[in-house]
N, C-alpha and C. Protein backbone atom coordinates (compact mmCIF):
# COMPACT_ATOMS: atom_id res chain seq x y z
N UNK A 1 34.29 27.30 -13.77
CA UNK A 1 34.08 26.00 -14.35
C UNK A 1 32.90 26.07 -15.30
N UNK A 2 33.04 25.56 -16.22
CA UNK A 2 31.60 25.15 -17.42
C UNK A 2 31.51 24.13 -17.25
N UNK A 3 29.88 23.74 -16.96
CA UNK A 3 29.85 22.31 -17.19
C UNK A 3 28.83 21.78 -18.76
N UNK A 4 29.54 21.19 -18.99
CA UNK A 4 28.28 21.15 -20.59
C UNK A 4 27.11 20.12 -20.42
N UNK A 5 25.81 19.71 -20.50
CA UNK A 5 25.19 18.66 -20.34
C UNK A 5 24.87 18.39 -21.84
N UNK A 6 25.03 17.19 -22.13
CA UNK A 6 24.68 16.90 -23.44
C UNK A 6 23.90 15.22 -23.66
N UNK A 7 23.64 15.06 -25.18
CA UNK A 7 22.79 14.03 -25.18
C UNK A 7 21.61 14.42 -26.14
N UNK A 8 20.74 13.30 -26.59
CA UNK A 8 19.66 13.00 -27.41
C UNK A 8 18.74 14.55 -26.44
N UNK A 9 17.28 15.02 -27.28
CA UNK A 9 16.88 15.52 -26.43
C UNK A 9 15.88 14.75 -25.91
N UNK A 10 15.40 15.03 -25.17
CA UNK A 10 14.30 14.20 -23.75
C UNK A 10 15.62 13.25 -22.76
N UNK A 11 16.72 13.76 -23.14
CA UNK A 11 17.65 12.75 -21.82
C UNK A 11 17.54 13.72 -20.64
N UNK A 12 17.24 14.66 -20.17
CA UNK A 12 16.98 14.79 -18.88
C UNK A 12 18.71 16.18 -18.87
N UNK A 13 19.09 16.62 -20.02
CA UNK A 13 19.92 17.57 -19.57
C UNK A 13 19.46 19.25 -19.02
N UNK A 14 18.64 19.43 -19.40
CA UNK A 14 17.77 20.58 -18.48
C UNK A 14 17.62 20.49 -17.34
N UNK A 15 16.62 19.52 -17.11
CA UNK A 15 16.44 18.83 -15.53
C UNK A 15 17.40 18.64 -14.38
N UNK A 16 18.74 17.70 -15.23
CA UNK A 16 19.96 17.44 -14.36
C UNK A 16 20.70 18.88 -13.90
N UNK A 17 20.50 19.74 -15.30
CA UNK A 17 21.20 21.38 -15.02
C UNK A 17 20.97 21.96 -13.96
N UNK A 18 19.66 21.91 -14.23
CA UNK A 18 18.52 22.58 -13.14
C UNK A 18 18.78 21.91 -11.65
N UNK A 19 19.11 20.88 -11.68
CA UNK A 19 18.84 20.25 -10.23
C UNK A 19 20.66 20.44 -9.62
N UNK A 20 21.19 20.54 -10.46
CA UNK A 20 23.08 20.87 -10.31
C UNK A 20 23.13 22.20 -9.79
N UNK A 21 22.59 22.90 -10.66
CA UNK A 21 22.64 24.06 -10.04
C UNK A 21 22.11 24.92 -9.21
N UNK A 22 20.86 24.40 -8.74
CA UNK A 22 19.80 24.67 -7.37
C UNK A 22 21.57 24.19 -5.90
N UNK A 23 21.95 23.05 -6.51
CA UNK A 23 22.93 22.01 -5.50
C UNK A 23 24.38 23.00 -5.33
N UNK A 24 24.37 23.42 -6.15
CA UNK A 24 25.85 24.51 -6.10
C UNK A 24 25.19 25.93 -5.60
N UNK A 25 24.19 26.39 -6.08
CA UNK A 25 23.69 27.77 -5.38
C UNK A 25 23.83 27.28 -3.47
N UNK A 26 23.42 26.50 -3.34
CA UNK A 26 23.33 25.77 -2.07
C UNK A 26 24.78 26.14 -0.97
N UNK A 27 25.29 25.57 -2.57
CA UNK A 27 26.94 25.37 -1.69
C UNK A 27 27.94 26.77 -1.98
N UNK A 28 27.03 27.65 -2.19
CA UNK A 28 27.75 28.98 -1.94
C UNK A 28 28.19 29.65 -3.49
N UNK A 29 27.84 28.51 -4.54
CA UNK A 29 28.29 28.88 -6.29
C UNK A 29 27.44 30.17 -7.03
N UNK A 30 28.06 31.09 -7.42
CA UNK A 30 27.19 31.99 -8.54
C UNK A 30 27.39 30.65 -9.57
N UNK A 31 25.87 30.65 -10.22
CA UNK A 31 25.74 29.63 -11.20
C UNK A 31 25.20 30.57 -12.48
N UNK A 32 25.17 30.10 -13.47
CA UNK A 32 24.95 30.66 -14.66
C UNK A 32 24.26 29.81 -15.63
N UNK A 33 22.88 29.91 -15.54
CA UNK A 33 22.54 28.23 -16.69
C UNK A 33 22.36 28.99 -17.89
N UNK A 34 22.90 27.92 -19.00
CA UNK A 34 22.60 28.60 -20.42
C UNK A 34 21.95 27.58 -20.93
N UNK A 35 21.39 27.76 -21.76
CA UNK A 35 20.40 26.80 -23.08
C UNK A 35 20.79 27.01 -24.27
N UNK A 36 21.79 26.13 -25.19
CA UNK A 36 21.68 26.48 -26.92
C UNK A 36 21.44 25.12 -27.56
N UNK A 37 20.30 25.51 -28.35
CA UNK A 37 20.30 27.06 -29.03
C UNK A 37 19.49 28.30 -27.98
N UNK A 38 20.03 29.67 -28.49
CA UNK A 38 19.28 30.08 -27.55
C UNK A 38 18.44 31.01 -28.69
N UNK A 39 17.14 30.73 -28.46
CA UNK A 39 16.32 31.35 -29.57
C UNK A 39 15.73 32.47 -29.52
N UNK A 40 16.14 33.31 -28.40
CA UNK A 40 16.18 34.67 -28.03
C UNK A 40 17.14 35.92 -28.90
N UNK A 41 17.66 35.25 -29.37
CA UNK A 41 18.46 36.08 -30.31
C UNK A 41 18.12 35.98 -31.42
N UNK A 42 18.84 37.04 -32.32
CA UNK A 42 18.59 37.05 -34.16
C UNK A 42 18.85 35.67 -34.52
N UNK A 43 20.42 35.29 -34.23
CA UNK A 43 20.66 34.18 -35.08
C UNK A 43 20.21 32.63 -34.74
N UNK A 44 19.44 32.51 -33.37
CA UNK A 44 18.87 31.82 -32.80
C UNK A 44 17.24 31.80 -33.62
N UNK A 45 16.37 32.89 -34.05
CA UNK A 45 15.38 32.98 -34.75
C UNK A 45 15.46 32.48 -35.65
N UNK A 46 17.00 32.30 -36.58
CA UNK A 46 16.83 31.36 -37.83
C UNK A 46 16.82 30.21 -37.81
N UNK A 47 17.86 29.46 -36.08
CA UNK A 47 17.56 28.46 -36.48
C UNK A 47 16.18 27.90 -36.29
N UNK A 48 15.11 28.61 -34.83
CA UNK A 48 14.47 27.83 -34.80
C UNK A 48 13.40 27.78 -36.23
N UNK A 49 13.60 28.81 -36.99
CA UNK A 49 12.88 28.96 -37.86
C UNK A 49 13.41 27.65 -38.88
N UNK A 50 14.31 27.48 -39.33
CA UNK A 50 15.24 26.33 -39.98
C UNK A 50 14.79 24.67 -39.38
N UNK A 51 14.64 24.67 -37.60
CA UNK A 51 14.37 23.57 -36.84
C UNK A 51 12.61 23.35 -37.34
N UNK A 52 12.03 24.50 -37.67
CA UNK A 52 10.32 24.29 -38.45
C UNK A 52 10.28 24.40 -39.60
N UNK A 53 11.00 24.41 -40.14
CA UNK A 53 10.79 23.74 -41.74
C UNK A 53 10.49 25.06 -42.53
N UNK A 54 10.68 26.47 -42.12
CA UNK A 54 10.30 27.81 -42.70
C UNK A 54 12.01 28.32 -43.23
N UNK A 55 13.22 27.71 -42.89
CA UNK A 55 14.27 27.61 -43.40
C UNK A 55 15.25 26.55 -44.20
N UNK A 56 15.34 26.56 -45.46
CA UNK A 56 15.76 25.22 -45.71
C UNK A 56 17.28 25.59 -45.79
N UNK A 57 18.73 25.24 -44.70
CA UNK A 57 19.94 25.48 -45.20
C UNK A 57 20.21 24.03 -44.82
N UNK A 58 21.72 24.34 -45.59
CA UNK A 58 22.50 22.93 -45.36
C UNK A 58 22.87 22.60 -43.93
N UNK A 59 23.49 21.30 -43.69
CA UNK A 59 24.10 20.49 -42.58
C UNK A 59 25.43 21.61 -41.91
N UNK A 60 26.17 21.81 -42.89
CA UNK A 60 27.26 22.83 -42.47
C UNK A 60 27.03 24.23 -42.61
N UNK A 61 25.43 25.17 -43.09
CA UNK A 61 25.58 26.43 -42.53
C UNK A 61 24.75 25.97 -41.35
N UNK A 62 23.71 25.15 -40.99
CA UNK A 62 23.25 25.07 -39.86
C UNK A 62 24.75 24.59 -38.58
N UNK A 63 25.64 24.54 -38.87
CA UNK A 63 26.21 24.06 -37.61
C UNK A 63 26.75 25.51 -37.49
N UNK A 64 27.16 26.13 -38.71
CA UNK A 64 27.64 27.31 -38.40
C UNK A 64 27.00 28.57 -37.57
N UNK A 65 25.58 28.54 -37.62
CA UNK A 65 24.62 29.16 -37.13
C UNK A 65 24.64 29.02 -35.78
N UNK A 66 24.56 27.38 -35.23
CA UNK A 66 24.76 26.94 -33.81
C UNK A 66 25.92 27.50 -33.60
N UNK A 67 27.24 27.52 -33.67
CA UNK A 67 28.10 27.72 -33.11
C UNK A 67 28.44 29.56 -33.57
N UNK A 68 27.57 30.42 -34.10
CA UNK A 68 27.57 31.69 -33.92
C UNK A 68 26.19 32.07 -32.84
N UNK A 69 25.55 30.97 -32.67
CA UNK A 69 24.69 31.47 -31.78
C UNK A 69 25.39 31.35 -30.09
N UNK A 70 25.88 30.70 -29.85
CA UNK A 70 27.12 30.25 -28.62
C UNK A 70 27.98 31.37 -28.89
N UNK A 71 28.58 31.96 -30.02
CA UNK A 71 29.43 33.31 -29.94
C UNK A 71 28.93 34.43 -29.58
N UNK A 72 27.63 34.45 -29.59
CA UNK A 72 26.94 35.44 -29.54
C UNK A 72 27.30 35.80 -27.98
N UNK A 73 27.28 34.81 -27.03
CA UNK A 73 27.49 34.86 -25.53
C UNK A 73 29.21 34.54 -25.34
N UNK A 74 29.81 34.40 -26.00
CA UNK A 74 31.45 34.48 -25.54
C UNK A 74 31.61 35.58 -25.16
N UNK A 75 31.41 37.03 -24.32
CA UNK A 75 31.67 38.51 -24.25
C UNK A 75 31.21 37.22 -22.37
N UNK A 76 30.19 37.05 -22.39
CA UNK A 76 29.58 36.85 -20.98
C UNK A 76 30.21 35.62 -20.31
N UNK A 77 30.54 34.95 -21.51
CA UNK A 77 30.85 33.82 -20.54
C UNK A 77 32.51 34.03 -20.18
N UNK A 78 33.57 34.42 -21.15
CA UNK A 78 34.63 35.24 -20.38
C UNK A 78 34.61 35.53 -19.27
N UNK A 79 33.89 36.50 -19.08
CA UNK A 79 33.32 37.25 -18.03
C UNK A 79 32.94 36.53 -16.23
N UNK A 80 31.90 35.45 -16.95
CA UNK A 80 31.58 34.29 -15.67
C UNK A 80 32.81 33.72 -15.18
N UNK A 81 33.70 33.22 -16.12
CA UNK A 81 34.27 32.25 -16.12
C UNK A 81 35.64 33.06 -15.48
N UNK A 82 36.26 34.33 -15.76
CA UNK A 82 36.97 34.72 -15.31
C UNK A 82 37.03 35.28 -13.74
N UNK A 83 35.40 35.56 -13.26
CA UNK A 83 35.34 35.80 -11.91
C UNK A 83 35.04 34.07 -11.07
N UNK A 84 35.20 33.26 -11.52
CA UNK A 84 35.26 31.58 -10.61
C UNK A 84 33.74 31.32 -10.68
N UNK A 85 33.00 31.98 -11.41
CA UNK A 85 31.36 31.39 -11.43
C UNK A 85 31.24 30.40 -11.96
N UNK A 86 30.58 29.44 -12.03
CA UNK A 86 29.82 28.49 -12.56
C UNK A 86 29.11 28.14 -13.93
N UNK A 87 29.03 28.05 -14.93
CA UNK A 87 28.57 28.28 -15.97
C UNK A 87 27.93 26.75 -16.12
N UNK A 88 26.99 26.77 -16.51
CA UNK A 88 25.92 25.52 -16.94
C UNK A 88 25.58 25.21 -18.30
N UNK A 89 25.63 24.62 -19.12
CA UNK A 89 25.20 24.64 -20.18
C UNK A 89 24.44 23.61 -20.88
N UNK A 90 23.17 23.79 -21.17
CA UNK A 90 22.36 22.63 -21.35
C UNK A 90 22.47 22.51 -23.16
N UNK A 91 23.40 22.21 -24.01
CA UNK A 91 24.15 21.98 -24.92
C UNK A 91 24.86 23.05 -24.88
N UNK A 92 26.17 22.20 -26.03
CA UNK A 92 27.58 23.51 -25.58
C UNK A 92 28.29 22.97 -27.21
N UNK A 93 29.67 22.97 -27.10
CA UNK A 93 30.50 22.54 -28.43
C UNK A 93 30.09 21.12 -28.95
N UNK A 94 29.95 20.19 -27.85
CA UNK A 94 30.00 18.88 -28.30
C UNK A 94 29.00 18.52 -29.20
N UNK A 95 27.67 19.53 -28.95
CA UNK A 95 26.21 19.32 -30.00
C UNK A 95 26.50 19.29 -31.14
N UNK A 96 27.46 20.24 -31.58
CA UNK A 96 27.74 20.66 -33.24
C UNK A 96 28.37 19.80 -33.82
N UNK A 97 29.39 18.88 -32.49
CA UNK A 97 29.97 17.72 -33.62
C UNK A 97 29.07 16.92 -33.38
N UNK A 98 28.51 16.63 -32.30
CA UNK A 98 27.36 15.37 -32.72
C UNK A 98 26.65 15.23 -33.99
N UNK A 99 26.04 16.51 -34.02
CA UNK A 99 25.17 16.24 -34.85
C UNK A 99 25.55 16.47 -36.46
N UNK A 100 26.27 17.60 -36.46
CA UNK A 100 27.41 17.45 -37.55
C UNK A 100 27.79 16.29 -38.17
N UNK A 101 28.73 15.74 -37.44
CA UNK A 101 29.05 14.08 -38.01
C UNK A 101 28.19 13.24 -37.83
N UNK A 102 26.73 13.56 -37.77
CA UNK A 102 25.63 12.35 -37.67
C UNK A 102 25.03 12.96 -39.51
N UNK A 103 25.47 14.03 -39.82
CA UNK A 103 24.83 14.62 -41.33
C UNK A 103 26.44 14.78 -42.02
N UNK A 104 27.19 13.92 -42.44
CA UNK A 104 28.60 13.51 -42.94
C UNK A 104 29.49 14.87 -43.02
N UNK A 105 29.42 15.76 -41.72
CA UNK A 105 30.65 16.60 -41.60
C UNK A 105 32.02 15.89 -40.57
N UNK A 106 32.40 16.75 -41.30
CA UNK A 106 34.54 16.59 -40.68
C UNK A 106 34.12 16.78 -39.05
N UNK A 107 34.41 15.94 -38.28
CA UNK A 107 34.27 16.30 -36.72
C UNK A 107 35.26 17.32 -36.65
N UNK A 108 36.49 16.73 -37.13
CA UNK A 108 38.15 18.18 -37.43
C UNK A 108 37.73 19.29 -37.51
N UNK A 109 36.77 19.93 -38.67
CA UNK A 109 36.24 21.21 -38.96
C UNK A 109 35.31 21.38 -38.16
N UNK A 110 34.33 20.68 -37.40
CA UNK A 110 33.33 21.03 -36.68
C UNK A 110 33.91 21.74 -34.56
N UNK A 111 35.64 21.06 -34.68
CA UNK A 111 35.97 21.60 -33.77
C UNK A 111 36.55 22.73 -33.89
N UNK A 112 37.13 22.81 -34.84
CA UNK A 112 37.96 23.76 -35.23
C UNK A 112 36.87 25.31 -35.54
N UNK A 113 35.43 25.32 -35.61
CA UNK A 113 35.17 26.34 -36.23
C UNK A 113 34.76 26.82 -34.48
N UNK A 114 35.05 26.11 -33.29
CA UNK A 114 34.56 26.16 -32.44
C UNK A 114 35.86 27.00 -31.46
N UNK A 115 36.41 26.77 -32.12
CA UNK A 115 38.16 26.67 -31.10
C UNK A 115 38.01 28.24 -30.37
N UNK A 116 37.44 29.55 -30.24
CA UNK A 116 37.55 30.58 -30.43
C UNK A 116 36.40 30.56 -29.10
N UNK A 117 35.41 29.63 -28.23
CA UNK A 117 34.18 29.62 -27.80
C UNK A 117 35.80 28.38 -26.33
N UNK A 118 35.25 29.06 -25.11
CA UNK A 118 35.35 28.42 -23.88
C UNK A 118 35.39 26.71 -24.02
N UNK A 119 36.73 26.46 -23.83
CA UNK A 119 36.10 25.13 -23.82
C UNK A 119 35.51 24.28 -22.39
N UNK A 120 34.56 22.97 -22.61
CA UNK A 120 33.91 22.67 -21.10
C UNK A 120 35.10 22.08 -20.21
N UNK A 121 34.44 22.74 -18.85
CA UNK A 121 35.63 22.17 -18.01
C UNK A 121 35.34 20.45 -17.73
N UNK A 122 34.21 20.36 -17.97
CA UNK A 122 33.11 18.85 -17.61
C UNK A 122 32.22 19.14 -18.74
N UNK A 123 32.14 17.79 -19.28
CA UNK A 123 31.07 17.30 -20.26
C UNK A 123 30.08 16.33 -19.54
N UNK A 124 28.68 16.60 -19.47
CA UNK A 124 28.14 15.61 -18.92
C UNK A 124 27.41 14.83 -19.69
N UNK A 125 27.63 13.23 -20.40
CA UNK A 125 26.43 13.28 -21.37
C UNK A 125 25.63 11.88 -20.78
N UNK A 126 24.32 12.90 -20.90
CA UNK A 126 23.10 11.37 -20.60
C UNK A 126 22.69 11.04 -21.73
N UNK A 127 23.34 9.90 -21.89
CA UNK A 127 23.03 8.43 -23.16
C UNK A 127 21.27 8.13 -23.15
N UNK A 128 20.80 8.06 -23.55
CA UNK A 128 19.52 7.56 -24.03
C UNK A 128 19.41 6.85 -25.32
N UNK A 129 18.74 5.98 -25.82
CA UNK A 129 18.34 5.38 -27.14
C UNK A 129 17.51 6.08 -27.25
N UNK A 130 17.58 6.38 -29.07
CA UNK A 130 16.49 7.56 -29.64
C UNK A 130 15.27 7.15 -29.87
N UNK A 131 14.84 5.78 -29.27
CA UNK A 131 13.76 5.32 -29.29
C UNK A 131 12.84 5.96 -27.82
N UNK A 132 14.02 6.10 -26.54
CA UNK A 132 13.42 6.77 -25.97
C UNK A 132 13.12 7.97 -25.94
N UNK A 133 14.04 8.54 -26.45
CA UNK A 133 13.37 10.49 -27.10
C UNK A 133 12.40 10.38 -27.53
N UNK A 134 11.61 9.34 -28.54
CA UNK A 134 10.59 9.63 -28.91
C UNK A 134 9.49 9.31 -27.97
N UNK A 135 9.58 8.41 -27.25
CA UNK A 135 8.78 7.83 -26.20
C UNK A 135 8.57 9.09 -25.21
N UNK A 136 9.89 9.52 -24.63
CA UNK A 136 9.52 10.95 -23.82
C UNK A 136 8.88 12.03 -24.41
N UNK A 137 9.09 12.54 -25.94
CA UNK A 137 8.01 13.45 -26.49
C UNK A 137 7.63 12.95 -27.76
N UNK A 138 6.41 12.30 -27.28
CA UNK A 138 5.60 11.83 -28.77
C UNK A 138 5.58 12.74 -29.86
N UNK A 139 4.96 14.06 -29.42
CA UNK A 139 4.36 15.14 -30.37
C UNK A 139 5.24 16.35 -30.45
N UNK A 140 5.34 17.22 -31.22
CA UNK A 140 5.97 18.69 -31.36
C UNK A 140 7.34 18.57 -31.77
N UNK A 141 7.59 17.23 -32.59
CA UNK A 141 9.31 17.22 -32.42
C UNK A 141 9.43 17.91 -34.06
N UNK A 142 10.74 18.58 -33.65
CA UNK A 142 11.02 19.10 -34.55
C UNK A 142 11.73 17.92 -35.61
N UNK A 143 12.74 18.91 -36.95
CA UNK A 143 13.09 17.67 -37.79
C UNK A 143 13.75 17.07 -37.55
N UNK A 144 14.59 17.22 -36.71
CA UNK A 144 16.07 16.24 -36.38
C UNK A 144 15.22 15.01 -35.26
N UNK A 145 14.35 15.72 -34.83
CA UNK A 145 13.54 14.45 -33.12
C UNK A 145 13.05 13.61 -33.95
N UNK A 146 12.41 13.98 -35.34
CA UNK A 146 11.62 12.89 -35.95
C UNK A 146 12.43 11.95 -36.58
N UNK A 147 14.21 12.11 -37.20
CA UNK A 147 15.23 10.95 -37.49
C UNK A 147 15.92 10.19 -36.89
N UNK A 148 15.02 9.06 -36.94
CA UNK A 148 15.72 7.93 -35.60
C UNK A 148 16.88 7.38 -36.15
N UNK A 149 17.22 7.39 -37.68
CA UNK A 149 18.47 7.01 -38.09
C UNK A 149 19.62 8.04 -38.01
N UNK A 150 18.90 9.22 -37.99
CA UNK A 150 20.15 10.08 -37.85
C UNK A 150 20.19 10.52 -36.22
N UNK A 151 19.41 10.26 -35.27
CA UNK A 151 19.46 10.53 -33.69
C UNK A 151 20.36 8.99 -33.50
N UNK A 152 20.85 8.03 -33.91
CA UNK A 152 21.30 7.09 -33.53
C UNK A 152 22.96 7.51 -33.99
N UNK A 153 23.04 8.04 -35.15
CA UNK A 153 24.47 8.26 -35.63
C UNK A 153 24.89 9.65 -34.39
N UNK A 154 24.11 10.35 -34.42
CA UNK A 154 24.35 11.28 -33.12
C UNK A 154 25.07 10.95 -31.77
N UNK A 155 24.35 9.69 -31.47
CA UNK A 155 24.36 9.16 -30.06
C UNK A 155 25.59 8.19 -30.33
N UNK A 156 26.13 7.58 -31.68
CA UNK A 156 27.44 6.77 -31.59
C UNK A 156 28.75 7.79 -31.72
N UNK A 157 28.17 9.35 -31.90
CA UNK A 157 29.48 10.74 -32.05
C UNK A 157 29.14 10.99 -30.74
N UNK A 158 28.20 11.35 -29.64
CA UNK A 158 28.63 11.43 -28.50
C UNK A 158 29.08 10.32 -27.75
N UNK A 159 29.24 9.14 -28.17
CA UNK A 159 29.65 8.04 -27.01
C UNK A 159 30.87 7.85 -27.71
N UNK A 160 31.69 8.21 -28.94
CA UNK A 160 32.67 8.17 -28.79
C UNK A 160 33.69 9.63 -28.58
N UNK A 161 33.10 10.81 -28.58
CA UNK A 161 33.31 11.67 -28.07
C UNK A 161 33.77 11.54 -26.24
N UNK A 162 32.52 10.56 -25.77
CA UNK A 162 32.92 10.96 -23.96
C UNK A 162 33.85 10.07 -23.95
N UNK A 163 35.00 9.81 -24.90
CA UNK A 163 35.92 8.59 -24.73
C UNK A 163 36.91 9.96 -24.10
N UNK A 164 36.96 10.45 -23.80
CA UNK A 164 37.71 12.01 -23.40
C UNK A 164 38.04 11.99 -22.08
N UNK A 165 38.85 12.53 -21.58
CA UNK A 165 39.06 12.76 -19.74
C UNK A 165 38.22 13.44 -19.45
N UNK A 166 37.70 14.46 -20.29
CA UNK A 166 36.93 15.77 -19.42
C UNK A 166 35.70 15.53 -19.63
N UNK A 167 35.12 14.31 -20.01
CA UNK A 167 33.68 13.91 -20.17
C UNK A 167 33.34 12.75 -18.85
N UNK A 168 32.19 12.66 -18.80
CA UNK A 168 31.47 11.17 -17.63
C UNK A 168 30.20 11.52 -18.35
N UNK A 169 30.45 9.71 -19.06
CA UNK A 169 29.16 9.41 -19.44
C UNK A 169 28.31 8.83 -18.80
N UNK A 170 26.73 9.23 -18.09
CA UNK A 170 25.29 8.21 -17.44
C UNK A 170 24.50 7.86 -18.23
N UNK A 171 24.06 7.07 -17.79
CA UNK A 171 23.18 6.27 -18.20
C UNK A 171 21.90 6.79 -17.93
N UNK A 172 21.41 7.71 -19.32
CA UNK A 172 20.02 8.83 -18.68
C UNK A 172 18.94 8.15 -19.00
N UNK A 173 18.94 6.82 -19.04
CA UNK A 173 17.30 5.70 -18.88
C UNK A 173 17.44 5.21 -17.42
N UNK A 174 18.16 5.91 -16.89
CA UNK A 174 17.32 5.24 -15.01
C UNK A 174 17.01 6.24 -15.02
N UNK A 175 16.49 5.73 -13.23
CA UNK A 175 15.05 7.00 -12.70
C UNK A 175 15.83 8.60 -12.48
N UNK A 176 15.15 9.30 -12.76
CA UNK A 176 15.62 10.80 -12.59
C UNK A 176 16.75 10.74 -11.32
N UNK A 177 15.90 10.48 -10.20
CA UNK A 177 16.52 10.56 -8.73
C UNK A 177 18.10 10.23 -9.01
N UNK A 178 17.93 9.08 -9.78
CA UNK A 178 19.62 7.88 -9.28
C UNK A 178 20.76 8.46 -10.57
N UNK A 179 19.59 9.34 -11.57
CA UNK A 179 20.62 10.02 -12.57
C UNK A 179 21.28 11.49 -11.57
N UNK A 180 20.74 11.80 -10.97
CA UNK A 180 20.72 13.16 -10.11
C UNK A 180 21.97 12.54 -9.02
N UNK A 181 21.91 11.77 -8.68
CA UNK A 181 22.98 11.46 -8.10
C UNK A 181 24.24 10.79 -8.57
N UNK A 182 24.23 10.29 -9.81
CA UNK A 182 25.68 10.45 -10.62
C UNK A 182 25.72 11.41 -11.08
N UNK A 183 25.11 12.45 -11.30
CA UNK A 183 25.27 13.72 -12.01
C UNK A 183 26.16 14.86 -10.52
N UNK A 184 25.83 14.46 -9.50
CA UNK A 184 26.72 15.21 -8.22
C UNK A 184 27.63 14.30 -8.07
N UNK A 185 28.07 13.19 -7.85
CA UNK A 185 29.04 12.84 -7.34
C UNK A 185 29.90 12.57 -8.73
N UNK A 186 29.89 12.88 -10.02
CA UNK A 186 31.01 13.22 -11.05
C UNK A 186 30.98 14.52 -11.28
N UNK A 187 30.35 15.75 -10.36
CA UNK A 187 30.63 17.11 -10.87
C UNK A 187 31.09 17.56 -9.45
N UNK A 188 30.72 17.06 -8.54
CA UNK A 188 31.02 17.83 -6.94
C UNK A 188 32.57 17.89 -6.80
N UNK A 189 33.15 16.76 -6.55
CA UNK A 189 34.74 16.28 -6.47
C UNK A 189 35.55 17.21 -6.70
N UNK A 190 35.16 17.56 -8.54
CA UNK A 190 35.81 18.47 -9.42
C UNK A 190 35.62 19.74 -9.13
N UNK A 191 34.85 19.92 -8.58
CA UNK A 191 34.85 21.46 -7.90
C UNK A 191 35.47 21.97 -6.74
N UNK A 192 35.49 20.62 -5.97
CA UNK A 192 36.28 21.10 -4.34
C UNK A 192 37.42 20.96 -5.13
N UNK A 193 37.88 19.99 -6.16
CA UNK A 193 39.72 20.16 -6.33
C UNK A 193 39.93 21.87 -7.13
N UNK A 194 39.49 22.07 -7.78
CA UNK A 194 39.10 23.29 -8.56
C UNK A 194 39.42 24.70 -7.74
């Protein structure tokens, strides 16, 4: 199973990952958490270099970048996914159209350049207003944290994105605790049927 966590950043998808998958190690799961971008790699160095203002590319080679940095790990996640492990992902496909069609790309082409990458078995996305992203990290935001007009067009491509079967959207402005517990009882279910 993959589960994707997605959302504005400061919604609590690390945290929820983190606390999902402490809950499945528990219950007997090899878990696998991933983070993208992952900036451990070459093509991950450009973006974060691109995310600080030391790269200037467009809206559509930056999505292309994200979604070769996620290829970079298709050899492994095959791999997880073919022995019944767990795979976690604290952004996954759905980021690239978010944010994609929040900077006027084809959501069509933004799936399509994806089609070749695992798709999630569960999408999890915690909704936040991008007023609270900024509220959760005042300082260090990169360029996309600092556009509250374009973090809002983001957040209306993931809420009509989780219009999907394989998504459950929360509500990631309650307290951690009560998000932690819709975050198990819409991922647990799916695993005992699984």
């Amino acid at each position: 199973m993959l589960i994707a966590f997605e959302g504005l950043d400061q919604s609590g998808k690390e945290t929820q990952a983190r606390h999902l998958g402490a809950r499945l190690e528990q219950d007997g799961y090899r878990v696998h958490p991933l983070s993208f971008p992952d900036y451990g790699t070459p093509i991950g160095q450009e973006i974060r270099k691109a995310l600080d203002g030391d790269r200037e590319f467009g809206p559509d080679v930056m999505q292309l970048l994200y979604v070769a940095n996620r290829g970079e790990f298709r050899p492994q996640l095959d791999l997880w996914l073919s022995s019944g492990d767990v795979v976690m992902c604290d952004r996954y496909r759905a980021s690239s159209i978010a944010y994609g069609e929040a900077q006027g790309l084809d959501p069509a082409w933004l799936s399509q350049i994806q089609q070749y990458l695992p798709p999630a078995t569960l999408t999890v996305l915690l909704d936040i207003a991008p007023e609270t992203a900024v509220q959760r990290k005042a300082t260090g935001r990169d360029r996309y944290e600092r556009d509250l007009s374009l973090l809002a067009r983001v957040r209306e491509s993931y809420r009509r994105q989780a219009a999907q079967p394989d998504w459950v959207l929360i509500n990631g402005e309650l307290p951690k605790d009560v998000v932690r517990e819709a975050v198990k009882a819409a991922v647990l279910p799916r695993l005992s049927r699984g």
